[in-house]
C-alpha atoms as a PDB file:
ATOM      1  CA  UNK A   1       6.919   0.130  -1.851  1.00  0.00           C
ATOM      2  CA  UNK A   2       9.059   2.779  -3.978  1.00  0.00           C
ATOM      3  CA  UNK A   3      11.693   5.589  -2.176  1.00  0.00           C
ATOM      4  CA  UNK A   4      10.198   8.373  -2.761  1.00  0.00           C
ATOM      5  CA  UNK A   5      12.364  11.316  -0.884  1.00  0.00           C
ATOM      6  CA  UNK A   6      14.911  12.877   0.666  1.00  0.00           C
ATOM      7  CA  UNK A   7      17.009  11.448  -2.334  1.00  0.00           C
ATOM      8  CA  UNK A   8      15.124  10.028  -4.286  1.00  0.00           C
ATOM      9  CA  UNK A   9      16.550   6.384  -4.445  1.00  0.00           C
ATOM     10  CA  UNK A  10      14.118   3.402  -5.117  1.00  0.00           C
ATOM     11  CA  UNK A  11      14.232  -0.354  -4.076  1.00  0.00           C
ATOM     12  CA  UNK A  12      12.499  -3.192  -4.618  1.00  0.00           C
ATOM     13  CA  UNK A  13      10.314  -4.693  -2.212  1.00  0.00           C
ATOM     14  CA  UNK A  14      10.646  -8.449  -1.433  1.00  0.00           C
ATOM     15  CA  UNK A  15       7.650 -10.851  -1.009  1.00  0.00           C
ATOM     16  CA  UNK A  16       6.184 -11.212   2.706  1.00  0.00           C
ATOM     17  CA  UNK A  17       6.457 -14.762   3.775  1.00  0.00           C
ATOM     18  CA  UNK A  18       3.542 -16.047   6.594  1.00  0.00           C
ATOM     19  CA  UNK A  19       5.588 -16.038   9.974  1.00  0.00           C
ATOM     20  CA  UNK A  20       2.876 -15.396  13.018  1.00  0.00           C
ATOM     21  CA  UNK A  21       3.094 -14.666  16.666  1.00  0.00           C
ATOM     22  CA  UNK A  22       0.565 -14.379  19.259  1.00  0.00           C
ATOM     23  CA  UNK A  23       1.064 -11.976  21.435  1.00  0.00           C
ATOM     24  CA  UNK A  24      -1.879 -10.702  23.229  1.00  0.00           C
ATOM     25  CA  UNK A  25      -5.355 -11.815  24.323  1.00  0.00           C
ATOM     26  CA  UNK A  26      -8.169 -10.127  24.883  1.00  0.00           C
ATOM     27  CA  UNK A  27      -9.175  -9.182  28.375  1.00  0.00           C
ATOM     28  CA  UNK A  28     -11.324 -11.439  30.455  1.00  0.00           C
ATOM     29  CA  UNK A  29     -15.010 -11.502  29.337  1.00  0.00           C
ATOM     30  CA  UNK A  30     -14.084  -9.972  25.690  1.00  0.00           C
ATOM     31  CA  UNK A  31     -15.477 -11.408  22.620  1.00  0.00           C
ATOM     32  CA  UNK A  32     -13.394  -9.759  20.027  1.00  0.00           C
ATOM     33  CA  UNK A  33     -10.478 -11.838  18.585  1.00  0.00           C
ATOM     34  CA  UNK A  34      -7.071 -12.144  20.038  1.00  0.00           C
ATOM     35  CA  UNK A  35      -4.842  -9.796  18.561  1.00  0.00           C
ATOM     36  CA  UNK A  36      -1.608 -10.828  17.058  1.00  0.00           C
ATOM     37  CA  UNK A  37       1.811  -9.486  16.804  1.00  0.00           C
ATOM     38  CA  UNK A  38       4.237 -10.152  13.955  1.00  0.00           C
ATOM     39  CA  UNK A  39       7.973  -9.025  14.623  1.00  0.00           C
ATOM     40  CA  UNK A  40       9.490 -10.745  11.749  1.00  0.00           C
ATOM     41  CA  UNK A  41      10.786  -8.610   9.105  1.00  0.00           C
ATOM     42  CA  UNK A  42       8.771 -10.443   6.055  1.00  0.00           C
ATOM     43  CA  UNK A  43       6.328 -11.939   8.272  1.00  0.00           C
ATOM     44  CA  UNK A  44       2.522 -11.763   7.834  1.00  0.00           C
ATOM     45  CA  UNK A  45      -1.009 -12.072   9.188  1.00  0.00           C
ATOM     46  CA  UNK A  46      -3.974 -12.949   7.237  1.00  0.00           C
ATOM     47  CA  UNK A  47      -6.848 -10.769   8.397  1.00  0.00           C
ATOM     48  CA  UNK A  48     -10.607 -11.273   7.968  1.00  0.00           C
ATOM     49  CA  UNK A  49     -10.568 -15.149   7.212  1.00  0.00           C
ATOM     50  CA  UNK A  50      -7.629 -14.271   4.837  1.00  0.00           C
ATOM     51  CA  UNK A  51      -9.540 -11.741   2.921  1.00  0.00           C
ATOM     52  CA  UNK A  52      -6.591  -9.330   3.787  1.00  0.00           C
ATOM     53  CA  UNK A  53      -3.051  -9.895   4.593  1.00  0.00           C
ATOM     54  CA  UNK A  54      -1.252  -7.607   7.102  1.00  0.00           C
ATOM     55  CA  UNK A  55       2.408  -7.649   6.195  1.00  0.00           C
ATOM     56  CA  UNK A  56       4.996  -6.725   7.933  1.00  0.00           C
ATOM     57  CA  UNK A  57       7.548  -5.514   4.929  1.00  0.00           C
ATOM     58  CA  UNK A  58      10.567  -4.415   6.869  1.00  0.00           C
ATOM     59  CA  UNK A  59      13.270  -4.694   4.048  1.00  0.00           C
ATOM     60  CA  UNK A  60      16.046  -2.043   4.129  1.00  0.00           C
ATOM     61  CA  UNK A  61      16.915  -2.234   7.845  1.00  0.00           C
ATOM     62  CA  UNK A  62      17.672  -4.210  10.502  1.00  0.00           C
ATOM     63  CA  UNK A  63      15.886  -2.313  13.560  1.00  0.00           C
ATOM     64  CA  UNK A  64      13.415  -4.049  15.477  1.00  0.00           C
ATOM     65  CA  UNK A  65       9.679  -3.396  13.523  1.00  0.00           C
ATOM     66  CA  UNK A  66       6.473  -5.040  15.052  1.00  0.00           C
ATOM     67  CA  UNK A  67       2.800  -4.796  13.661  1.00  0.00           C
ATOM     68  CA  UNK A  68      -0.288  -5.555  15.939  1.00  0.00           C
ATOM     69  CA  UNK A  69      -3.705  -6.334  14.851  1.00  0.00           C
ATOM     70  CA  UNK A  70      -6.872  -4.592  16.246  1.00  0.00           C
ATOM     71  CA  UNK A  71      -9.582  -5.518  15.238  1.00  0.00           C
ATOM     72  CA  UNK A  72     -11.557  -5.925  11.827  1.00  0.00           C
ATOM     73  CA  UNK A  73      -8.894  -4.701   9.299  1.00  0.00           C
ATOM     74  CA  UNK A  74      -7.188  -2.351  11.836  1.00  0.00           C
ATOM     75  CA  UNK A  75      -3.307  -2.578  12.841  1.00  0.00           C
ATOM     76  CA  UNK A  76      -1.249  -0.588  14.494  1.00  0.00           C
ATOM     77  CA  UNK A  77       3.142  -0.215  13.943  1.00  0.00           C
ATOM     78  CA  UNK A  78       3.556  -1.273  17.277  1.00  0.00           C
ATOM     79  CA  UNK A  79       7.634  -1.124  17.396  1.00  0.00           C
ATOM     80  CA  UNK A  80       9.445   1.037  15.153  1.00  0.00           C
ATOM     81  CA  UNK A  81      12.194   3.777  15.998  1.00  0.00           C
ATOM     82  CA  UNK A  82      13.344   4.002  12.827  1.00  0.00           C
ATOM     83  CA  UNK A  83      16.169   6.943  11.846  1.00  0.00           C
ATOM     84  CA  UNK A  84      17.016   7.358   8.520  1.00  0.00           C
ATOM     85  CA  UNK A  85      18.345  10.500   7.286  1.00  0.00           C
ATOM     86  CA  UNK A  86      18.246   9.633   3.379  1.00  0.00           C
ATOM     87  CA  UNK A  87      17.815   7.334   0.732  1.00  0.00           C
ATOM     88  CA  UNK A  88      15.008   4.311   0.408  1.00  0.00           C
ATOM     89  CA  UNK A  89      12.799   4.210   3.635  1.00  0.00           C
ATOM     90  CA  UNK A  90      13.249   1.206   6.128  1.00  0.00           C
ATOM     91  CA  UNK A  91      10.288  -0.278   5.570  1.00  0.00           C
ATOM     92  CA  UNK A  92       6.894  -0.703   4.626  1.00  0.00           C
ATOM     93  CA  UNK A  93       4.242  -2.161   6.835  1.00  0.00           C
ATOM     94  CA  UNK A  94       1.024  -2.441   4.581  1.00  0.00           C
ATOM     95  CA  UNK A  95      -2.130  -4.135   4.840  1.00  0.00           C
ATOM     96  CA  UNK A  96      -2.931  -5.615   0.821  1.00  0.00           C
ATOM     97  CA  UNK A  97      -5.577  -7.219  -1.162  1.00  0.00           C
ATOM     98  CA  UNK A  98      -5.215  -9.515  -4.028  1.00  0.00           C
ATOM     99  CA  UNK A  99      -1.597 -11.051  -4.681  1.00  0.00           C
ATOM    100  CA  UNK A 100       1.784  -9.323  -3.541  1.00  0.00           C
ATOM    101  CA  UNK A 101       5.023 -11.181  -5.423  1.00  0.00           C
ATOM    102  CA  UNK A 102       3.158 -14.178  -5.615  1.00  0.00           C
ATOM    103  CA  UNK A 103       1.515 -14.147  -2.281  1.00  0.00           C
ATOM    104  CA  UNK A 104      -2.655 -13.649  -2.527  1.00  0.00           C
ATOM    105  CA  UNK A 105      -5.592 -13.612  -0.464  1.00  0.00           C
ATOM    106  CA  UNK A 106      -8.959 -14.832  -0.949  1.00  0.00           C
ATOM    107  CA  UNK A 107     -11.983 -14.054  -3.035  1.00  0.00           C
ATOM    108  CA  UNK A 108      -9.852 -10.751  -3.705  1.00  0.00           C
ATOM    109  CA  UNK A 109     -11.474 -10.683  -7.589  1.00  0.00           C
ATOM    110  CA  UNK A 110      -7.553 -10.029  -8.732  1.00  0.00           C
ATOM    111  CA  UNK A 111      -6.209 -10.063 -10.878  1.00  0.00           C
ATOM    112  CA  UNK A 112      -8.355  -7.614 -13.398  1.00  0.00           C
ATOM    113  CA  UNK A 113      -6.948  -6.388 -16.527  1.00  0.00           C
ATOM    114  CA  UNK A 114      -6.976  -2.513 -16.842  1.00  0.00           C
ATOM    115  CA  UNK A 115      -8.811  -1.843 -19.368  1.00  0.00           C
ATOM    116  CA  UNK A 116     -11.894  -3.645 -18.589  1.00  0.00           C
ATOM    117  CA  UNK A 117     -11.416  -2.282 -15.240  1.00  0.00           C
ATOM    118  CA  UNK A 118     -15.549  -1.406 -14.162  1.00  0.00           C
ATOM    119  CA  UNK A 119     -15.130  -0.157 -10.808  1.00  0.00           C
ATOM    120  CA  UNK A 120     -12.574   0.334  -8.144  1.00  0.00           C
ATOM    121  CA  UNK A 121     -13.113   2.032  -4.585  1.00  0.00           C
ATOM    122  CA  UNK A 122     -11.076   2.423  -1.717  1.00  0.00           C
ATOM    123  CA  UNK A 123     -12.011   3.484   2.298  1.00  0.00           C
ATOM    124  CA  UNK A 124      -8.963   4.208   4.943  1.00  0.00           C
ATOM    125  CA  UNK A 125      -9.133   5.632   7.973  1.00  0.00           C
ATOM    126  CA  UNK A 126      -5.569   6.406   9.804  1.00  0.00           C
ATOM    127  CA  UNK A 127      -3.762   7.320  12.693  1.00  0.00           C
ATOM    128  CA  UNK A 128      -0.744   9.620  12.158  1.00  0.00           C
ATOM    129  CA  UNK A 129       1.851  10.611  15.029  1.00  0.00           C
ATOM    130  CA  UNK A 130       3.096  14.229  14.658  1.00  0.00           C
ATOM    131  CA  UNK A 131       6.324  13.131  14.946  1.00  0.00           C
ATOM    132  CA  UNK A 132       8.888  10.934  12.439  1.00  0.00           C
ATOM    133  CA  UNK A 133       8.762  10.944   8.437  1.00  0.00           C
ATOM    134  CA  UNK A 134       6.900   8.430   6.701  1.00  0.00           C
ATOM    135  CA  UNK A 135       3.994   8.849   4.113  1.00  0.00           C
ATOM    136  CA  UNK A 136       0.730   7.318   4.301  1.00  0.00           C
ATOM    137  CA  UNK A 137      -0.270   5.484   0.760  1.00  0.00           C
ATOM    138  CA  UNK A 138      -1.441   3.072  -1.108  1.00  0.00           C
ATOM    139  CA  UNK A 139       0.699   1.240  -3.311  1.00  0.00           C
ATOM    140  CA  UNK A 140      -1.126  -0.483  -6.704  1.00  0.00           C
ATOM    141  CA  UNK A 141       0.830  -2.874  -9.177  1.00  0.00           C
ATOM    142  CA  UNK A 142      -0.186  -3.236 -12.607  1.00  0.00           C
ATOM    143  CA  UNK A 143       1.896  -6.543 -14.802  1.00  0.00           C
ATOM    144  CA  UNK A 144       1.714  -7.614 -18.352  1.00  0.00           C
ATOM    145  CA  UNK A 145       0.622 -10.692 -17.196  1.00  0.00           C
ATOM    146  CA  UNK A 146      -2.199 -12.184 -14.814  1.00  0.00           C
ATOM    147  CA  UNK A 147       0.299 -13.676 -12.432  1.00  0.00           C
ATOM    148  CA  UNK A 148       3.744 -13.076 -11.384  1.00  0.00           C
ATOM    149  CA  UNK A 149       5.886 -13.983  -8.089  1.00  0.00           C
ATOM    150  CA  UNK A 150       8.272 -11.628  -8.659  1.00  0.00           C
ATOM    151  CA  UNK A 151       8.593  -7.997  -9.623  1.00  0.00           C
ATOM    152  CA  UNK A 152       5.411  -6.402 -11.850  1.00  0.00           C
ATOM    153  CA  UNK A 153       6.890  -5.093 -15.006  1.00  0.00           C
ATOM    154  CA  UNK A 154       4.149  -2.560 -15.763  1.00  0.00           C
ATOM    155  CA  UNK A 155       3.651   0.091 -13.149  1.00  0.00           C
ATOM    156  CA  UNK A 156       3.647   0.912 -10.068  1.00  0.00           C
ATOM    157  CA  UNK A 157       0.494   3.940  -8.954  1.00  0.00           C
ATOM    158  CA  UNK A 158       1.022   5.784  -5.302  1.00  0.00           C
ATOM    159  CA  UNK A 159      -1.741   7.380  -3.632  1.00  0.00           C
ATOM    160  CA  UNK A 160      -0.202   9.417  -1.194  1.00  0.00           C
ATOM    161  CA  UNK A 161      -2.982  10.616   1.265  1.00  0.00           C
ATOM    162  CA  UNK A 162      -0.603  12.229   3.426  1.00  0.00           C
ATOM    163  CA  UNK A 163       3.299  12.693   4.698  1.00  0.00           C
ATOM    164  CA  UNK A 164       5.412  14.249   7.094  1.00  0.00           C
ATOM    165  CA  UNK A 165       9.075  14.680   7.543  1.00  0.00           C
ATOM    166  CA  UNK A 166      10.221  16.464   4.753  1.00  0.00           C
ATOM    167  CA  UNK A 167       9.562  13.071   2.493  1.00  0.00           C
ATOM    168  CA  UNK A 168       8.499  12.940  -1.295  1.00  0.00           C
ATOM    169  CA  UNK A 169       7.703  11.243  -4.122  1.00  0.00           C
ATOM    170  CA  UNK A 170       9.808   9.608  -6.945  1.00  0.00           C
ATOM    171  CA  UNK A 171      10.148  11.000 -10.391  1.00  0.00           C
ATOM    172  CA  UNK A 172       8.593  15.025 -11.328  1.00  0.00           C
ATOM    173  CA  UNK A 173       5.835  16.812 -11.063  1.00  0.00           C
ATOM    174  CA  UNK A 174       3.758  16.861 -14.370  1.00  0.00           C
ATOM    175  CA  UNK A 175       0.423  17.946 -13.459  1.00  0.00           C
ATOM    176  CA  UNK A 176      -2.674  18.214 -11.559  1.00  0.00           C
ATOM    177  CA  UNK A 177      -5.883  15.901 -11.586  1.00  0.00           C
ATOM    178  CA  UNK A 178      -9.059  15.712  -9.539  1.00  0.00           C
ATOM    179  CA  UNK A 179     -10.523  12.720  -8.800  1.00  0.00           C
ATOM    180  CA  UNK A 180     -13.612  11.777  -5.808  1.00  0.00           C
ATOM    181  CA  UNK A 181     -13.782  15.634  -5.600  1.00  0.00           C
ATOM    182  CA  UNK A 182     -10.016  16.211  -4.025  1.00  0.00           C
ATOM    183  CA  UNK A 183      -6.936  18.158  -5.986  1.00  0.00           C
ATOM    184  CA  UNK A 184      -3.854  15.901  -6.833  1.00  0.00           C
ATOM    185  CA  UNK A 185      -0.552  16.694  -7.615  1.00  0.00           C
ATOM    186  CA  UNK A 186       0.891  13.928 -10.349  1.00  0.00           C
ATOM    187  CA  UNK A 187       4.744  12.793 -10.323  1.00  0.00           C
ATOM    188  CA  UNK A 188       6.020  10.338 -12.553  1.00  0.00           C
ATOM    189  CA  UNK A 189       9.571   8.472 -12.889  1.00  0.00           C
ATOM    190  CA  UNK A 190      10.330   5.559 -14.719  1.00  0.00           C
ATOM    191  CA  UNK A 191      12.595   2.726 -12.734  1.00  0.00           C
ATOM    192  CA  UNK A 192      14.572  -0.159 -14.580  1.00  0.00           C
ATOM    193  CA  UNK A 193      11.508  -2.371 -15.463  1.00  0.00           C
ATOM    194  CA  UNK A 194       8.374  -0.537 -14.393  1.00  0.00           C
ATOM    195  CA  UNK A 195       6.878   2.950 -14.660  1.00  0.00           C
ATOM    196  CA  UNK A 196       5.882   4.821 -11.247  1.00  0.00           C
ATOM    197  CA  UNK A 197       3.140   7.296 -11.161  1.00  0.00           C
ATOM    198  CA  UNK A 198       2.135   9.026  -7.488  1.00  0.00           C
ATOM    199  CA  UNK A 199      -0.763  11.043  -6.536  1.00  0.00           C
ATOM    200  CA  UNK A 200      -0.226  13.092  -3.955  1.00  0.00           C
ATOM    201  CA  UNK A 201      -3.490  14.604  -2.234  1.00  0.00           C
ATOM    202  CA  UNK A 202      -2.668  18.618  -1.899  1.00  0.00           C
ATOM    203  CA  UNK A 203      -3.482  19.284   1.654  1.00  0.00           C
ATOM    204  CA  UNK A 204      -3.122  15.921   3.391  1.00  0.00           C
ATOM    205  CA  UNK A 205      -5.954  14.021   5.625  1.00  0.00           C
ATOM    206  CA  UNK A 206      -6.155  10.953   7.596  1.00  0.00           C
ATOM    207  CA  UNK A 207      -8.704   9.209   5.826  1.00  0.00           C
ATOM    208  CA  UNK A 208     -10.595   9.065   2.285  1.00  0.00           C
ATOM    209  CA  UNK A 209     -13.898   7.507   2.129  1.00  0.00           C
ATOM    210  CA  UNK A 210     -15.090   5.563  -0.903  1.00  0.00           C
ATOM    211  CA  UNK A 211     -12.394   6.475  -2.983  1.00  0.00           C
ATOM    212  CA  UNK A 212     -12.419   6.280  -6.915  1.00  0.00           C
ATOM    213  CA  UNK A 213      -9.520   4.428  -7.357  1.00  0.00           C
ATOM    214  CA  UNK A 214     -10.365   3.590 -10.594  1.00  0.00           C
ATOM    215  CA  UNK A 215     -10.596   7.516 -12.002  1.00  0.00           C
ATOM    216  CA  UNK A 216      -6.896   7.383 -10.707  1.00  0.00           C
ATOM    217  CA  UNK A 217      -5.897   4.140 -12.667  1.00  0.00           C
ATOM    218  CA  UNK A 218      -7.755   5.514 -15.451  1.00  0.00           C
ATOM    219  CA  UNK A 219      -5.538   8.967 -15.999  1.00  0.00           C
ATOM    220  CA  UNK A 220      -2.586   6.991 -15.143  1.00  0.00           C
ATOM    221  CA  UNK A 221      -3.617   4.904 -18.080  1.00  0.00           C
ATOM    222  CA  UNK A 222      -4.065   8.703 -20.272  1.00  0.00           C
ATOM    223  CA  UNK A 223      -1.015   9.565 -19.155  1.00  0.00           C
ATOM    224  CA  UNK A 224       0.562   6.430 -20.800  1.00  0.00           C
ATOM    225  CA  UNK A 225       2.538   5.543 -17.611  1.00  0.00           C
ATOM    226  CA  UNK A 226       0.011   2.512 -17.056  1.00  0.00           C
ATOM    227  CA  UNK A 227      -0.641   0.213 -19.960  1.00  0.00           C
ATOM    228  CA  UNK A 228      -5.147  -0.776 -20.780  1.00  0.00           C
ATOM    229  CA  UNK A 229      -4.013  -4.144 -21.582  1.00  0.00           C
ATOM    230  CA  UNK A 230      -2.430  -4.860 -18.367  1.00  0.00           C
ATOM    231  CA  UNK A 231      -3.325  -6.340 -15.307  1.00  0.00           C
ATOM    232  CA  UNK A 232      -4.186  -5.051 -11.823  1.00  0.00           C
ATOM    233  CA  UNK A 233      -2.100  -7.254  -8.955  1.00  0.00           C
ATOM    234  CA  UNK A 234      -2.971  -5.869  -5.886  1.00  0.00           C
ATOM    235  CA  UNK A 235      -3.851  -2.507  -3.624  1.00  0.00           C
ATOM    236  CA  UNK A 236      -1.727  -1.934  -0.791  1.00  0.00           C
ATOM    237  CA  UNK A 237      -2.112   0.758   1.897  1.00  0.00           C
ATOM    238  CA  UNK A 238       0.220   1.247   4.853  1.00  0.00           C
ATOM    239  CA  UNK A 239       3.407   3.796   5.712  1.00  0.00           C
ATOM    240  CA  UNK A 240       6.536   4.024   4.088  1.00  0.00           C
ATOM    241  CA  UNK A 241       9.032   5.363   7.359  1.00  0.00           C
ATOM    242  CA  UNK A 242      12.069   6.726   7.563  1.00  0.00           C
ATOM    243  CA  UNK A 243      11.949   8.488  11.013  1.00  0.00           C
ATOM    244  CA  UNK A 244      10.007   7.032  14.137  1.00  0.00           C
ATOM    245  CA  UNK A 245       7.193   5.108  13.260  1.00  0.00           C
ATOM    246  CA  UNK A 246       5.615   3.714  16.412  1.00  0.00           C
ATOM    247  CA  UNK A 247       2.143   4.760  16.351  1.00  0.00           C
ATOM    248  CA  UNK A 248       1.065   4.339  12.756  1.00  0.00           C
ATOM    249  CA  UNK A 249      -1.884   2.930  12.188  1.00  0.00           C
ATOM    250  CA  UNK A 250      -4.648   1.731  10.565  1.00  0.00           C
ATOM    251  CA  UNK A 251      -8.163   2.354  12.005  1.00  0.00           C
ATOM    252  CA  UNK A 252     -10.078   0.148   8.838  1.00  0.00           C
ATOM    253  CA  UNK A 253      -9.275  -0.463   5.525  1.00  0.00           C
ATOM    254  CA  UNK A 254     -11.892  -2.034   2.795  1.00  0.00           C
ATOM    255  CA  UNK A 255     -11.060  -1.984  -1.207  1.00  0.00           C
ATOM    256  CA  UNK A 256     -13.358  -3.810  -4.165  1.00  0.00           C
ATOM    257  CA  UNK A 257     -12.486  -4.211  -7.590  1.00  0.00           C
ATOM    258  CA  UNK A 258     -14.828  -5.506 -10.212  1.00  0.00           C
ATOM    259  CA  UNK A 259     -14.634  -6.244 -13.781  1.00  0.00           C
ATOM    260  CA  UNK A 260     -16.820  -4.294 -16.309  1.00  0.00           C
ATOM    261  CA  UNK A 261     -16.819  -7.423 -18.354  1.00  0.00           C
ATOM    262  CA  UNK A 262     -17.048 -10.530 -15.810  1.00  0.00           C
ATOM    263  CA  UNK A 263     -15.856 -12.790 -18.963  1.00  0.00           C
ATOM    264  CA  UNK A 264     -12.745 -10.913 -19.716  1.00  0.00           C
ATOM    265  CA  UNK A 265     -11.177 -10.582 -15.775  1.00  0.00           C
ATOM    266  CA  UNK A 266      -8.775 -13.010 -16.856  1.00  0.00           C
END
């Protein structure tokens, strides 16, 4: 997760550690899978036979944060009055495939280095209060090395979909690119160890559908902000929040990555 905002600050997200709770069932004659609650600020649930992790990712504040599973890949922010007025956000509750500091799901085909990158698409569908201030994104790691289970030293690419709240993202504007047939406004910043690139879709939505991820990676890459010979980590997509929070959600998620060179993922 990066700040991106009302001052522009940044922080460093810590790893989500596998802490569960059960907290609902499903009504009487229902067939679809009990859903689970997770209250604990770097707890997690593994989702779809662990081909997905839901984390919850509270790590700059101490305010009670739950996350609730649906159904499928869907969650909801189930707890969260969050009220920030500046700085970092509170927290960043994110569903994530592929490995996160160290922690990876199944079958993800992650790591995949950059530059042999063949294909990368993305579907979200959301649900977005009209109240709060919080951004809707994905957040994508790139690190000079296959593994790592701490910070990735490369970059760090944002695909805003959408925000409220007054929030923003780290670094400047420098330009404008369009990718899966939808305008983007490019900002790019460069933190201690890593370089941070954000796309920010001009006009906001709730949901992208089959999303070329890859055509982002790939002017990230042209912009020299991500480097071809290093390796994509994971894709995240939740809500950095500042303000509010309850209500966020995810309605289904689904990303794939393959290699254009099945030899060379590695």
């Amino acid at each position: 997760m990066t700040s991106r905002v009302l001052t522009h600050l940044r922080a460093v997200p810590a790893a989500a550690a596998a802490c569960l709770a059960l907290a609902a069932v499903a009504a009487p004659g229902a067939t679809a899978a009990p859903a689970e609650t997770n209250c604990q600020p770097q707890g997690s649930i593994s989702l779809n036979g662990g081909e997905y992790t839901l984390q919850n990712n509270e790590w700059n504040s101490s305010d009670p944060q739950c996350v609730t599973t649906t159904s499928g890949t869907g969650w909801t922010v189930s707890t969260a009055n969050f009220n920030l007025s500046g700085g970092a956000p509170a927290t960043y509750p994110s569903i994530y495939k592929g490995c996160h500091w160290g922690a990876c799901t199944t079958s993800s085909g992650l790591p995949i280095q950059v530059g042999n990158l063949g294909s990368a698409t993305s579907s979200w569908s959301t649900t977005q209060p009209g109240t709060g201030a919080y951004d809707v994104a994905y957040d994508l790691w790139t690190n000079s090395a296959p593994t790592t289970g701490g910070q990735p030293d490369d970059s760090e690419i944002m695909i805003w979909i959408n925000s409220r709240g007054g929030v923003g993202p780290f670094g400047g504007k420098v330009g404008t690119v369009s990718v899966s047939g939808l305008n983007w406004d490019v900002y790019t910043g460069r933190q201690t160890s890593w370089n941070i690139v954000s796309y920010v879709l001009q006009g906001g939505s709730t949901s992208v559908t089959n999303l070329d991820v890859k055509g982002l990676i790939n002017d990230s890459v042209q912009r020299g902000t991500t480097g071809a010979g290093s390796y994509l980590l994971d894709a995240e997509a939740g809500f950095e929040i500042w303000q509010g929070g309850q209500g966020l959600g995810t309605n289904s998620f689904s990303f794939s990555a393959s290699p254009a060179n099945a030899a060379a993922r590695r």
